[in-house]
C-alpha atoms as a PDB file:
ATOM      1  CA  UNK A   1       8.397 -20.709  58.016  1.00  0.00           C
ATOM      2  CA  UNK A   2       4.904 -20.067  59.366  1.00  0.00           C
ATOM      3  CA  UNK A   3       5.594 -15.996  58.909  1.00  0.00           C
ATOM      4  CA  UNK A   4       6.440 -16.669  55.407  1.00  0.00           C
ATOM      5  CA  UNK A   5       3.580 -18.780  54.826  1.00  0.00           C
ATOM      6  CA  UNK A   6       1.646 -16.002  56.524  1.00  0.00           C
ATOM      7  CA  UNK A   7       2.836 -12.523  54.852  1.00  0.00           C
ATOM      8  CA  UNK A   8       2.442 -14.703  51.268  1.00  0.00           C
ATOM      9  CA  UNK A   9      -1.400 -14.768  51.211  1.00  0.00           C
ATOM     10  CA  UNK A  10      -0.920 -10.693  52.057  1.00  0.00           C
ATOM     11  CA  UNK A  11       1.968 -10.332  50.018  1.00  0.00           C
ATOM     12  CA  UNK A  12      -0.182 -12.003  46.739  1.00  0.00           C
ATOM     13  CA  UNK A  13      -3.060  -9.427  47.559  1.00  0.00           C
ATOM     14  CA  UNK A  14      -0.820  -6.563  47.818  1.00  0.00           C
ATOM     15  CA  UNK A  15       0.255  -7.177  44.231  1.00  0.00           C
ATOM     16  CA  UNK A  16      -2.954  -7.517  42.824  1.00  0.00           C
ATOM     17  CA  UNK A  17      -4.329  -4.378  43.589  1.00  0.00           C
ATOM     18  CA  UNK A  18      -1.180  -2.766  42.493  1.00  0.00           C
ATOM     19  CA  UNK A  19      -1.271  -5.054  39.468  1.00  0.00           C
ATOM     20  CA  UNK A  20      -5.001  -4.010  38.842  1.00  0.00           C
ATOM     21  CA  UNK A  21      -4.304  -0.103  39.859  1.00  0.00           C
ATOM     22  CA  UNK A  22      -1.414  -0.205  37.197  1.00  0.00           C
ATOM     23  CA  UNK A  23      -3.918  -1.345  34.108  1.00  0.00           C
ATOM     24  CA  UNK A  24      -6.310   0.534  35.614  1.00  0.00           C
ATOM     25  CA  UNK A  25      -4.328   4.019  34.748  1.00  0.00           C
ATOM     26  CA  UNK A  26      -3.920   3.313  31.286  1.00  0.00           C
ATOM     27  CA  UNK A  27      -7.781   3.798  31.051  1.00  0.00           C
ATOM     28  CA  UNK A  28      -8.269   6.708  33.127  1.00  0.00           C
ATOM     29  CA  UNK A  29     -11.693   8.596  32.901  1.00  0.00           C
ATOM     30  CA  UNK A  30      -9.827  11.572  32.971  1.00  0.00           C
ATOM     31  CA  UNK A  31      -7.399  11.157  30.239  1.00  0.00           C
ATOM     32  CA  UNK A  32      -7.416  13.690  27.543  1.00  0.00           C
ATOM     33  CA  UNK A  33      -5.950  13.079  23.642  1.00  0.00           C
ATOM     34  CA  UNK A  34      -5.588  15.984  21.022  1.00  0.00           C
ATOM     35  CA  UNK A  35      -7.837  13.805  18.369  1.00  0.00           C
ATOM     36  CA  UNK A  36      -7.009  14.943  14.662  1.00  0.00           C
ATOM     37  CA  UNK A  37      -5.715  13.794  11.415  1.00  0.00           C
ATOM     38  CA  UNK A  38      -1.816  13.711  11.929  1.00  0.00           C
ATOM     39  CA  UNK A  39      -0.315  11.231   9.301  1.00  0.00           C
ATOM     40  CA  UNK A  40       3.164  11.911   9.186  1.00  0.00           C
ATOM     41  CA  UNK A  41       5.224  13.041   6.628  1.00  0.00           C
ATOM     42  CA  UNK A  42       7.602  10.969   4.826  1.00  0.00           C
ATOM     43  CA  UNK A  43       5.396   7.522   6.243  1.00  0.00           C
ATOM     44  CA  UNK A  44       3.020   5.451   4.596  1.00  0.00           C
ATOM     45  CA  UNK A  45      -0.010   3.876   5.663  1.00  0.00           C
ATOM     46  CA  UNK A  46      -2.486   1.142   4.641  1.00  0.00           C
ATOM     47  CA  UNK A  47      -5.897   0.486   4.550  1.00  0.00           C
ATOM     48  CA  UNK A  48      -7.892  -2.664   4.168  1.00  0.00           C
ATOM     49  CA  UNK A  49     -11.558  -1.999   3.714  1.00  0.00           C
ATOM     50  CA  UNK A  50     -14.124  -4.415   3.961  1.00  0.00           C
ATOM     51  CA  UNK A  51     -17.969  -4.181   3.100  1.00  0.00           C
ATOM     52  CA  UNK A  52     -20.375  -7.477   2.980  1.00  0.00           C
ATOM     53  CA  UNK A  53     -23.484  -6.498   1.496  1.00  0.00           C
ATOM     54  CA  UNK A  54     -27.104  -8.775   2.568  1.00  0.00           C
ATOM     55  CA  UNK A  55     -29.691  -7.910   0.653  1.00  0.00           C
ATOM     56  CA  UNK A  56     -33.226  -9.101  -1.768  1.00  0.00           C
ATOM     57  CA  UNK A  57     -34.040  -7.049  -4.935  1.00  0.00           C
ATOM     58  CA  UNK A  58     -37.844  -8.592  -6.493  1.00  0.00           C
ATOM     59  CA  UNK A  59     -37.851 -11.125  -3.718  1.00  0.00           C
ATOM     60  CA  UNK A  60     -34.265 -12.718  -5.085  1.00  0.00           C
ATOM     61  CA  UNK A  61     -31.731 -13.165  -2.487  1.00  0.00           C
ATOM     62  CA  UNK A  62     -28.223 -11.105  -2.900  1.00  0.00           C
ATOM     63  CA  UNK A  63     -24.928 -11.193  -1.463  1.00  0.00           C
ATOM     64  CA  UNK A  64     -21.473  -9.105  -2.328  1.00  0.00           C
ATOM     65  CA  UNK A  65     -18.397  -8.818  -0.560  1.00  0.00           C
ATOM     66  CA  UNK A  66     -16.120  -6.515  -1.224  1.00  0.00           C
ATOM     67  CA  UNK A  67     -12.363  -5.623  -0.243  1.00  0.00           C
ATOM     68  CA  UNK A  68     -10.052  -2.940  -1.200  1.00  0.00           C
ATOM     69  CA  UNK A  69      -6.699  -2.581  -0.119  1.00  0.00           C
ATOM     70  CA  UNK A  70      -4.753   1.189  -0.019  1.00  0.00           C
ATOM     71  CA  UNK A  71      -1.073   2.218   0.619  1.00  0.00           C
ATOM     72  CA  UNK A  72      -1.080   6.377   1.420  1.00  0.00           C
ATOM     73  CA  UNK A  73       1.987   7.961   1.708  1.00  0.00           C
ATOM     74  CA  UNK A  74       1.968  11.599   2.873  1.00  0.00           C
ATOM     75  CA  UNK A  75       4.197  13.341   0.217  1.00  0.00           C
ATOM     76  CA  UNK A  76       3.680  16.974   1.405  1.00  0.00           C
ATOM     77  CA  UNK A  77       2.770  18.462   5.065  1.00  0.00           C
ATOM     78  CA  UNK A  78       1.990  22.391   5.037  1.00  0.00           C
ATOM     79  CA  UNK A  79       0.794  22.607   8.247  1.00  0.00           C
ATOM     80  CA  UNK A  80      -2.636  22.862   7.129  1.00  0.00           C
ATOM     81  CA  UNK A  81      -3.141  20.523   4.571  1.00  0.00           C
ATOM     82  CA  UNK A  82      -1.568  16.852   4.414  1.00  0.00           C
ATOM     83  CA  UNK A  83      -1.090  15.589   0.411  1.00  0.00           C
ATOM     84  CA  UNK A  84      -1.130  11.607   0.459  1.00  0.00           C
ATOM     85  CA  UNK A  85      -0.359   9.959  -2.637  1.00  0.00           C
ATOM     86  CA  UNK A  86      -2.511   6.587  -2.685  1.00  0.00           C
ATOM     87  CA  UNK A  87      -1.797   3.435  -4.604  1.00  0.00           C
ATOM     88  CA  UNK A  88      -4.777   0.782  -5.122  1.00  0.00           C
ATOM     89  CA  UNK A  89      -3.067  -2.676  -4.021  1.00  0.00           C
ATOM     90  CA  UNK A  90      -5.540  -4.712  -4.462  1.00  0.00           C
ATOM     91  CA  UNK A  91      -9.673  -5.083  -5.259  1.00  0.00           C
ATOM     92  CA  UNK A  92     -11.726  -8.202  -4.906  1.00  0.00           C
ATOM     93  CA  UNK A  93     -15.373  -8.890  -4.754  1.00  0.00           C
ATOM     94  CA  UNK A  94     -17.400 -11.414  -4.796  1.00  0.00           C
ATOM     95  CA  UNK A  95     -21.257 -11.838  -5.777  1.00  0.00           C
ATOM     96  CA  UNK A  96     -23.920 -14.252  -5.358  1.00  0.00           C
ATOM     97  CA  UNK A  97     -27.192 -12.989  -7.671  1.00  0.00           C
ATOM     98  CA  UNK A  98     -29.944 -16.136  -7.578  1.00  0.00           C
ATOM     99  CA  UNK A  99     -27.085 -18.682  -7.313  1.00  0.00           C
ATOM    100  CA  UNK A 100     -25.395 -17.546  -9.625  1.00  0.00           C
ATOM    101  CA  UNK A 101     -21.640 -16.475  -8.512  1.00  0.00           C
ATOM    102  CA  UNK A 102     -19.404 -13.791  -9.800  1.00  0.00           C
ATOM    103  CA  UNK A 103     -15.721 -13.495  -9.272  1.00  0.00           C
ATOM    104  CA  UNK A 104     -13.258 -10.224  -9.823  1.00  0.00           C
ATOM    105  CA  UNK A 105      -9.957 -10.495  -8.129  1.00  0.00           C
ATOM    106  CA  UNK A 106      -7.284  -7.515  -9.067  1.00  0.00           C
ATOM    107  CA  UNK A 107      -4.665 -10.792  -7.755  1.00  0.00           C
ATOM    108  CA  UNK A 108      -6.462 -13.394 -10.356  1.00  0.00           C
ATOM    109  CA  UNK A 109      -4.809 -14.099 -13.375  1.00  0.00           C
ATOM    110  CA  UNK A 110      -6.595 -13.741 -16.788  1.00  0.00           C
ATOM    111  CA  UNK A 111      -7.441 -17.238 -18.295  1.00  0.00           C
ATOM    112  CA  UNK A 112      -8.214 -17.480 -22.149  1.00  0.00           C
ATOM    113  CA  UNK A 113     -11.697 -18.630 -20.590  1.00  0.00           C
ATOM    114  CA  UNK A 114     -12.190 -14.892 -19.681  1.00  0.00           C
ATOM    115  CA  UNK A 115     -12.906 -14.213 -23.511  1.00  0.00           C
ATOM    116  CA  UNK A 116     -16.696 -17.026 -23.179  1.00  0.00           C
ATOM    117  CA  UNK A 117     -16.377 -14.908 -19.582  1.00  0.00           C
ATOM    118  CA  UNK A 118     -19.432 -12.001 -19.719  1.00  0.00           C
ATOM    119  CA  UNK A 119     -17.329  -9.883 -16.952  1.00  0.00           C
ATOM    120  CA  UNK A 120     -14.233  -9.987 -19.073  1.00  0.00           C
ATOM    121  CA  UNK A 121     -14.211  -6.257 -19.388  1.00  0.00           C
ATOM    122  CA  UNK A 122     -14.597  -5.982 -15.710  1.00  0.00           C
ATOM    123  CA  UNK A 123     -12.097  -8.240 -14.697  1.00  0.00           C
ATOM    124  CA  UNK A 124      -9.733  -6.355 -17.346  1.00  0.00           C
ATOM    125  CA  UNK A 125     -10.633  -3.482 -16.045  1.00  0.00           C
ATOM    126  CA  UNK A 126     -10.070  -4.225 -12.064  1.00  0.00           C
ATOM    127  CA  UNK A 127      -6.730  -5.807 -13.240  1.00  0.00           C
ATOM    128  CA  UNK A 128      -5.540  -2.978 -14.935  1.00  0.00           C
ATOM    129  CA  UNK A 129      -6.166  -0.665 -11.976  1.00  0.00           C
ATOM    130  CA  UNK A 130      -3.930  -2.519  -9.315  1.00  0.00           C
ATOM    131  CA  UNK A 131      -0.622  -0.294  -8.528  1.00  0.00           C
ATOM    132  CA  UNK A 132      -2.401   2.658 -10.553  1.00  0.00           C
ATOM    133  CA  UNK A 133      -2.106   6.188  -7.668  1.00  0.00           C
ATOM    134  CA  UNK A 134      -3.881   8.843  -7.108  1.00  0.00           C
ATOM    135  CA  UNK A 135      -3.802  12.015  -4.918  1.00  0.00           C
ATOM    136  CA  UNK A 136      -5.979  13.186  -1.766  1.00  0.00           C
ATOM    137  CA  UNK A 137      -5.468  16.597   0.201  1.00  0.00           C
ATOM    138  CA  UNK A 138      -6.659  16.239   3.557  1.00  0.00           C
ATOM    139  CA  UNK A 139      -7.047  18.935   6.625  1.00  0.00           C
ATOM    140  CA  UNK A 140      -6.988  18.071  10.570  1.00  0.00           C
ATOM    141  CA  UNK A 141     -10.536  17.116  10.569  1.00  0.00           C
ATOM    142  CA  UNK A 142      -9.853  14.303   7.753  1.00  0.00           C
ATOM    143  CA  UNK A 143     -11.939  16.162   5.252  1.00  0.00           C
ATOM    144  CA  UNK A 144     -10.940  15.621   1.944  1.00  0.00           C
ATOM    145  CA  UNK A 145     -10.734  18.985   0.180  1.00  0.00           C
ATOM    146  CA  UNK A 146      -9.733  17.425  -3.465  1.00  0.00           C
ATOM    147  CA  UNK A 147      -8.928  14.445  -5.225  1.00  0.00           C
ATOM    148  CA  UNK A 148      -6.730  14.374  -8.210  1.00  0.00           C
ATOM    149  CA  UNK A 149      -5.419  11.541 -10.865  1.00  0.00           C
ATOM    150  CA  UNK A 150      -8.680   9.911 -11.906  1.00  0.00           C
ATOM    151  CA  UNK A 151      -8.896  10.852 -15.514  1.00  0.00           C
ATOM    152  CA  UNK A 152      -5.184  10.222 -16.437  1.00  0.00           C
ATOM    153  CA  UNK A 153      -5.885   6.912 -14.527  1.00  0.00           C
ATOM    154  CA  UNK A 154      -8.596   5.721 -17.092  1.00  0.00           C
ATOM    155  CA  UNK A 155      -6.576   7.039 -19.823  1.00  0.00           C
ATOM    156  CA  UNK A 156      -3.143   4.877 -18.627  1.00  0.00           C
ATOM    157  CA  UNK A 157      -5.475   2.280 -17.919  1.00  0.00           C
ATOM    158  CA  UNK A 158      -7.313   2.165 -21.726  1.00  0.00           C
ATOM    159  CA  UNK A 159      -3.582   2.648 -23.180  1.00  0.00           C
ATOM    160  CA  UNK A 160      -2.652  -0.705 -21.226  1.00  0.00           C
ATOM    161  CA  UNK A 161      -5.233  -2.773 -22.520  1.00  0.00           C
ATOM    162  CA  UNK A 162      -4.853  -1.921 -26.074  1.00  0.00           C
ATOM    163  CA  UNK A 163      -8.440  -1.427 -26.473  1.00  0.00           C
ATOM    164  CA  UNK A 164      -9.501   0.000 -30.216  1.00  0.00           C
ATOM    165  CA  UNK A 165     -11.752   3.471 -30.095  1.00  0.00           C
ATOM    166  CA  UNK A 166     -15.125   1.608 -29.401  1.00  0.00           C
ATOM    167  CA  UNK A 167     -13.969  -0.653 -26.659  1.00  0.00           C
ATOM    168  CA  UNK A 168     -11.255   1.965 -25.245  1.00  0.00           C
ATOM    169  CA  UNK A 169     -14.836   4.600 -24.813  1.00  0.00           C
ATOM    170  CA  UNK A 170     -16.415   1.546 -23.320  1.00  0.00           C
ATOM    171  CA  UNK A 171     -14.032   1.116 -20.623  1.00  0.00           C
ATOM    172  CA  UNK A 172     -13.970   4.279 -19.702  1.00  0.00           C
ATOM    173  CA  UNK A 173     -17.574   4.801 -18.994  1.00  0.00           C
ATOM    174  CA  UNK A 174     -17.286   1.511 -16.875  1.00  0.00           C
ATOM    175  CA  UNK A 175     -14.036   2.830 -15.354  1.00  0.00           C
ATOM    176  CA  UNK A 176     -15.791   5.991 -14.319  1.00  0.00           C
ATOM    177  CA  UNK A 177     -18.994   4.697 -12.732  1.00  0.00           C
ATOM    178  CA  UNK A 178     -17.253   2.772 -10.294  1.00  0.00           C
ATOM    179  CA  UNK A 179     -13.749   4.497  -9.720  1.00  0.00           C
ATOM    180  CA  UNK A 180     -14.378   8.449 -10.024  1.00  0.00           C
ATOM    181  CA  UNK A 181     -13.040  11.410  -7.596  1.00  0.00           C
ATOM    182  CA  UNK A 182     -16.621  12.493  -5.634  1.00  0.00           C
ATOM    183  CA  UNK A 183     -16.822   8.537  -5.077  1.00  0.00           C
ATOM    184  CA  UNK A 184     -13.289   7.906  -3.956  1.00  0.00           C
ATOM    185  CA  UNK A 185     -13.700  11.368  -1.842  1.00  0.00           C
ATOM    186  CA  UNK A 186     -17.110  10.083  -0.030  1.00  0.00           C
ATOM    187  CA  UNK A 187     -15.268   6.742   0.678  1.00  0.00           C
ATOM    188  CA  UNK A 188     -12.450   8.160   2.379  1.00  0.00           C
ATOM    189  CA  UNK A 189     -14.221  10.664   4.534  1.00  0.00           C
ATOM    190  CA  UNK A 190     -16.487   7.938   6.106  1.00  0.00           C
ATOM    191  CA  UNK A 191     -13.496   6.825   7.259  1.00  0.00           C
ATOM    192  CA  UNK A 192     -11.115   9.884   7.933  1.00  0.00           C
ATOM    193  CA  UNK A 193     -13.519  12.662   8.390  1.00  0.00           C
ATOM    194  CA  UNK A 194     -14.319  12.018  12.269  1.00  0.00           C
ATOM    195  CA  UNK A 195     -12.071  14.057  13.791  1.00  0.00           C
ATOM    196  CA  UNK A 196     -13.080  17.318  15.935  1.00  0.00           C
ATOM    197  CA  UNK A 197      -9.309  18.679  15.938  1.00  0.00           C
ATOM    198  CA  UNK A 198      -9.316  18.802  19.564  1.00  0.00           C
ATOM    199  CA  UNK A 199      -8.629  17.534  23.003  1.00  0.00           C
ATOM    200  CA  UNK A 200     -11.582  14.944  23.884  1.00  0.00           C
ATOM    201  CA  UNK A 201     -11.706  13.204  26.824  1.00  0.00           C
ATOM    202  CA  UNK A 202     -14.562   9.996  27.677  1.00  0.00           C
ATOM    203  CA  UNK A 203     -17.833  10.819  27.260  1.00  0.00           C
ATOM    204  CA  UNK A 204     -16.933  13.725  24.741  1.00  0.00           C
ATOM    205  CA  UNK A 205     -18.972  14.087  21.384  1.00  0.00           C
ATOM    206  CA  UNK A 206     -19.836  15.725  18.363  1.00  0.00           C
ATOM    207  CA  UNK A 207     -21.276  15.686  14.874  1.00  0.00           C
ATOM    208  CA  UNK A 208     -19.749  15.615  11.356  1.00  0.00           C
ATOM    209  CA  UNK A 209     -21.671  15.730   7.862  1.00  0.00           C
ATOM    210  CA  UNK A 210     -20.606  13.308   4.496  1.00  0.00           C
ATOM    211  CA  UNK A 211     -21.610  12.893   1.209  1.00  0.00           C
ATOM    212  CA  UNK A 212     -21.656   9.569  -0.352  1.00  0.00           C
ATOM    213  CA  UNK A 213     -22.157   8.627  -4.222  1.00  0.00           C
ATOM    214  CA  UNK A 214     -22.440   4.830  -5.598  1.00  0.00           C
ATOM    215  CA  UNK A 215     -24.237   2.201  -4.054  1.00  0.00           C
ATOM    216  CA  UNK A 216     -24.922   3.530  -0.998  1.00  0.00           C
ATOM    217  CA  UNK A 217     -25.398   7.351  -1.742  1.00  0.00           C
ATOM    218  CA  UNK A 218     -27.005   9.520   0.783  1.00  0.00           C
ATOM    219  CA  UNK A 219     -26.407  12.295   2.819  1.00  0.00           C
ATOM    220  CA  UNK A 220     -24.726  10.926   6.625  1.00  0.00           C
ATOM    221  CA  UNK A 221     -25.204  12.500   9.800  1.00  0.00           C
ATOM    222  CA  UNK A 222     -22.734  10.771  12.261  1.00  0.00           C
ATOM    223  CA  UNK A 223     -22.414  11.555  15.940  1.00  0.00           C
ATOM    224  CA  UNK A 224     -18.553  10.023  17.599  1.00  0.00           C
ATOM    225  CA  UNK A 225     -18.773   9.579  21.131  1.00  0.00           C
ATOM    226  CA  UNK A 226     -15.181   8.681  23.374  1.00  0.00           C
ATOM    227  CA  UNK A 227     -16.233   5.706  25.210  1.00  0.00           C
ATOM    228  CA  UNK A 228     -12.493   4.781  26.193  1.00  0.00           C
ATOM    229  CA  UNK A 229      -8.819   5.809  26.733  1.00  0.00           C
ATOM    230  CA  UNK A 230      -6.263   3.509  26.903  1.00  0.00           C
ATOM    231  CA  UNK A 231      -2.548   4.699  26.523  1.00  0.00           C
ATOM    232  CA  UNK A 232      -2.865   6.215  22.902  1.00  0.00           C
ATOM    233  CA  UNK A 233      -6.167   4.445  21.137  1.00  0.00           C
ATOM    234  CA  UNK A 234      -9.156   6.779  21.599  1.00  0.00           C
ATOM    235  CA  UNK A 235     -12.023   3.836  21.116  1.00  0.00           C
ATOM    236  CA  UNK A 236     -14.689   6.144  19.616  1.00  0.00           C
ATOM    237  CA  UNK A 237     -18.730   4.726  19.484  1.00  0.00           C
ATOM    238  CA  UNK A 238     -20.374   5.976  15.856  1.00  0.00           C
ATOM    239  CA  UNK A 239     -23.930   6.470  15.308  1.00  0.00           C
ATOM    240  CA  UNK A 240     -25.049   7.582  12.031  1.00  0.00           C
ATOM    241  CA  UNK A 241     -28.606   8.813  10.281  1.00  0.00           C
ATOM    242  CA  UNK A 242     -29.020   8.419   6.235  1.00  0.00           C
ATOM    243  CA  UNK A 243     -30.807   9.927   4.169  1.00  0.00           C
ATOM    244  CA  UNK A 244     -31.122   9.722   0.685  1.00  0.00           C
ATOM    245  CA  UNK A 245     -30.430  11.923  -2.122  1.00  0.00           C
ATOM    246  CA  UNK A 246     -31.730   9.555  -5.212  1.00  0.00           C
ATOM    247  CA  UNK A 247     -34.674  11.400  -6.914  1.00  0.00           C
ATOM    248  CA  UNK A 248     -37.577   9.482  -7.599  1.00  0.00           C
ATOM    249  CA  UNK A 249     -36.923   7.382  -4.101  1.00  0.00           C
ATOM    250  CA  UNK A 250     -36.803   7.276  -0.677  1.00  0.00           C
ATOM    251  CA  UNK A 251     -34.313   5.783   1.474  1.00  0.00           C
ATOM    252  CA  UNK A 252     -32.970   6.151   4.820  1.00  0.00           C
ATOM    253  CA  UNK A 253     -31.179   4.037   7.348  1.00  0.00           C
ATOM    254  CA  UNK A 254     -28.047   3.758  10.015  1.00  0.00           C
ATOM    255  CA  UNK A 255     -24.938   2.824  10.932  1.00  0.00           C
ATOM    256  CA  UNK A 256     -23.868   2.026  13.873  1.00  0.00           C
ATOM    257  CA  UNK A 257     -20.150   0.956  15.222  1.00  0.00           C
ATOM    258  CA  UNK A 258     -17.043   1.182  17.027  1.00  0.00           C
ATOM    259  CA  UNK A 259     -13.576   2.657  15.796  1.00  0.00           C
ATOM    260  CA  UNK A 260     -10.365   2.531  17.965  1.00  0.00           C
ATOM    261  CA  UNK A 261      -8.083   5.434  16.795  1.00  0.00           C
ATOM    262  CA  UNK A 262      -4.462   5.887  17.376  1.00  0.00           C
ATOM    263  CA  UNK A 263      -4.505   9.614  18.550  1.00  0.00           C
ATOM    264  CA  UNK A 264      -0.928  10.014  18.002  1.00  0.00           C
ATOM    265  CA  UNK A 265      -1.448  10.161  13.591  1.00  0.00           C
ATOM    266  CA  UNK A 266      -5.142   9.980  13.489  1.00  0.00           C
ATOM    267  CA  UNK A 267      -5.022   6.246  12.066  1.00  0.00           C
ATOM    268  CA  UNK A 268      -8.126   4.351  11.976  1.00  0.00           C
ATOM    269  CA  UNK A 269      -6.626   1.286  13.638  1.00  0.00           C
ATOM    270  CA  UNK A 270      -9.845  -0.939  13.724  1.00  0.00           C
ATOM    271  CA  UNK A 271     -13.137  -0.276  12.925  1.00  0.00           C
ATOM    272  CA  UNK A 272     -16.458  -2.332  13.012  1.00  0.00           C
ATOM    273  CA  UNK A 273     -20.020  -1.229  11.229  1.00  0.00           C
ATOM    274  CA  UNK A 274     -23.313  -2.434  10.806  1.00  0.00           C
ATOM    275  CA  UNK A 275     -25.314  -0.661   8.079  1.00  0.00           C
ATOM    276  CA  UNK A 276     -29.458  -1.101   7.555  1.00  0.00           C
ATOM    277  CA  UNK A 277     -30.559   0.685   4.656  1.00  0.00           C
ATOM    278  CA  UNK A 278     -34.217   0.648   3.331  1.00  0.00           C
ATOM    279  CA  UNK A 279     -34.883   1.863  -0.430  1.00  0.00           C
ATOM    280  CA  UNK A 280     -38.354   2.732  -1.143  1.00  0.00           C
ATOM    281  CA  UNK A 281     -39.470   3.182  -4.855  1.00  0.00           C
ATOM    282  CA  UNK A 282     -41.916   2.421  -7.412  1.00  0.00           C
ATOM    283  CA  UNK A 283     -44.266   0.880  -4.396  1.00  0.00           C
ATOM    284  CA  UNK A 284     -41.512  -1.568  -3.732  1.00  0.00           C
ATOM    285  CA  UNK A 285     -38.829  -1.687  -0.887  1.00  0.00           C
ATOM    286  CA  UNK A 286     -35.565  -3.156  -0.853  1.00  0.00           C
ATOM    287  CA  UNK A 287     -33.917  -3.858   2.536  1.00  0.00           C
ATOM    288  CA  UNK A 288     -29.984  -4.064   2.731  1.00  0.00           C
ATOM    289  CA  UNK A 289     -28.319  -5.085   5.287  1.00  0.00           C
ATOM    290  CA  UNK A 290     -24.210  -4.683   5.877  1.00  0.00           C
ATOM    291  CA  UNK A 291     -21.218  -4.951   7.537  1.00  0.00           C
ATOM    292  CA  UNK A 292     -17.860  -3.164   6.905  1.00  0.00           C
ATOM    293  CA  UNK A 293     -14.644  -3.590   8.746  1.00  0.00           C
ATOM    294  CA  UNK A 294     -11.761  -1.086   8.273  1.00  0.00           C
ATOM    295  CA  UNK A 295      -8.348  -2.225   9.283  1.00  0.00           C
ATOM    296  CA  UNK A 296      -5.172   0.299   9.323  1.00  0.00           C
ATOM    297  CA  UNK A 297      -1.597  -0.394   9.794  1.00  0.00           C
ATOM    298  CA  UNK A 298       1.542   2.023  10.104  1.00  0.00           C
ATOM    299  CA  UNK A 299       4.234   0.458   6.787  1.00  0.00           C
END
């Protein structure tokens, strides 16, 4: 009994470093992972993506959230270039401009109060648009080299509603200045265009260039840095310059955040961003302040 209760203490020890050694190799400093976009064909893939916007315009305080919700499925694999056809499952956002709040939920259901309603186009619009599909072509690097389906989407979309000429133009115009291909292709490569198509190991970086149009349109200088292995997630650290491209202003800011990748298809598993952008024009400034949240899952 008393060499039992002895070897236990030793026994308890000896399994905790073997315990600690075992988690400890699934984050080895020396691990390498080939790190490129490798969605597989014949799978889909969705994205939830999240953006709460902070900001004061003319000293009033306002807030947006918004969240969009993508299925991809990768339809043709050449090798080279991976063609995902892209479904929009849902879009909500949410706005708060001097108390007053604003609502448009792809999942809400039209009341005949929409007609007193002054964002009854929009919310016809954003309804009309859930389940519509369009297509990106995307290399290793997750640069997205074309995006197709935008103008037969408005079109289907008009033909829906029933609109008359006036009303059908209308909706278009509105259709297009949020929803249009160089928007939809500056979106996606924030998110997909990070990869160096290569083995990386911790501590490894390097630099990619984006484009972005819409609210938020600037040029983006990002730098991804491997801060951790562990089994096949490649946690990546993101630090990123802006500059603006708006003429008759001047704006620049940063993001900074953390994405975990799953090296084996290049999906952007989690990702967390802060965003400070400063807009000077006209002698006046307009701080904005934001936080977007990317969350992927294999269907």
């Amino acid at each position: 009994m008393k060499r039992i209760l002895f070897f236990l203490p030793v026994m308890i020890a000896l399994f905790s470093i073997i315990s600690f050694e075992s988690c400890q190799s699934t984050k080895s400093a020396t691990a390498t992972k080939m790190l490129q976009f490798n969605f597989e064909k014949g799978k889909g893939y969705d994205y939830e993506m999240m953006m709460d916007i902070d900001q004061k315009v003319m000293g009033q305080p306002m807030k947006m959230g918004m969240s969009t919700y993508y299925s991809m499925d990768v339809t043709e694999d050449d090798g080279i270039m991976k063609t995902l056809t892209t479904r929009f499952d849902r879009f909500k956002m949410d706005m708060n401009v001097a108390g007053m709040d604003m609502t448009v939920d792809t999942d809400k259901k039209a009341t005949a109060d929409d007609d007193k309603n002054p964002m009854q186009m929009m919310n016809r619009i954003f309804g009309a648009i859930k389940g519509q599909q369009f297509t990106m072509k995307i290399n290793k690097e997750g640069k997205v080299e074309e995006v197709s389906g935008f103008k037969e989407m408005a079109g289907a979309i008009a033909d829906s509603m029933q609109l008359d000429e006036k009303e059908r133009a209308e909706m278009i115009a509105k259709f297009n200045q949020q929803f249009n291909e160089n928007g939809i292709k500056g979106q996606f490569e924030r998110v997909l265009y990070i990869f160096p198509n290569k083995e990386v190991k911790v501590g490894d970086s390097w630099e990619k260039s984006t484009s972005v149009t819409g609210q938020m349109a600037g040029k983006y200088k990002s730098t991804y840095t491997v801060k951790e292995i562990e089994g096949d997630m490649v946690t990546l650290e993101e630090k990123t310059k802006i500059e603006g491209e708006a003429e008759g202003s001047d704006m620049d800011g940063k993001v900074s955040g953390i994405l975990v990748v799953d090296s084996k298809s290049g999906l952007v598993v989690n990702a967390d961003q802060d965003v400070v952008i400063e807009i000077k024009k006209n002698g006046q400034s307009i701080v904005l302040n934001a936080k977007n949240k990317i969350r992927g899952k294999v269907r």
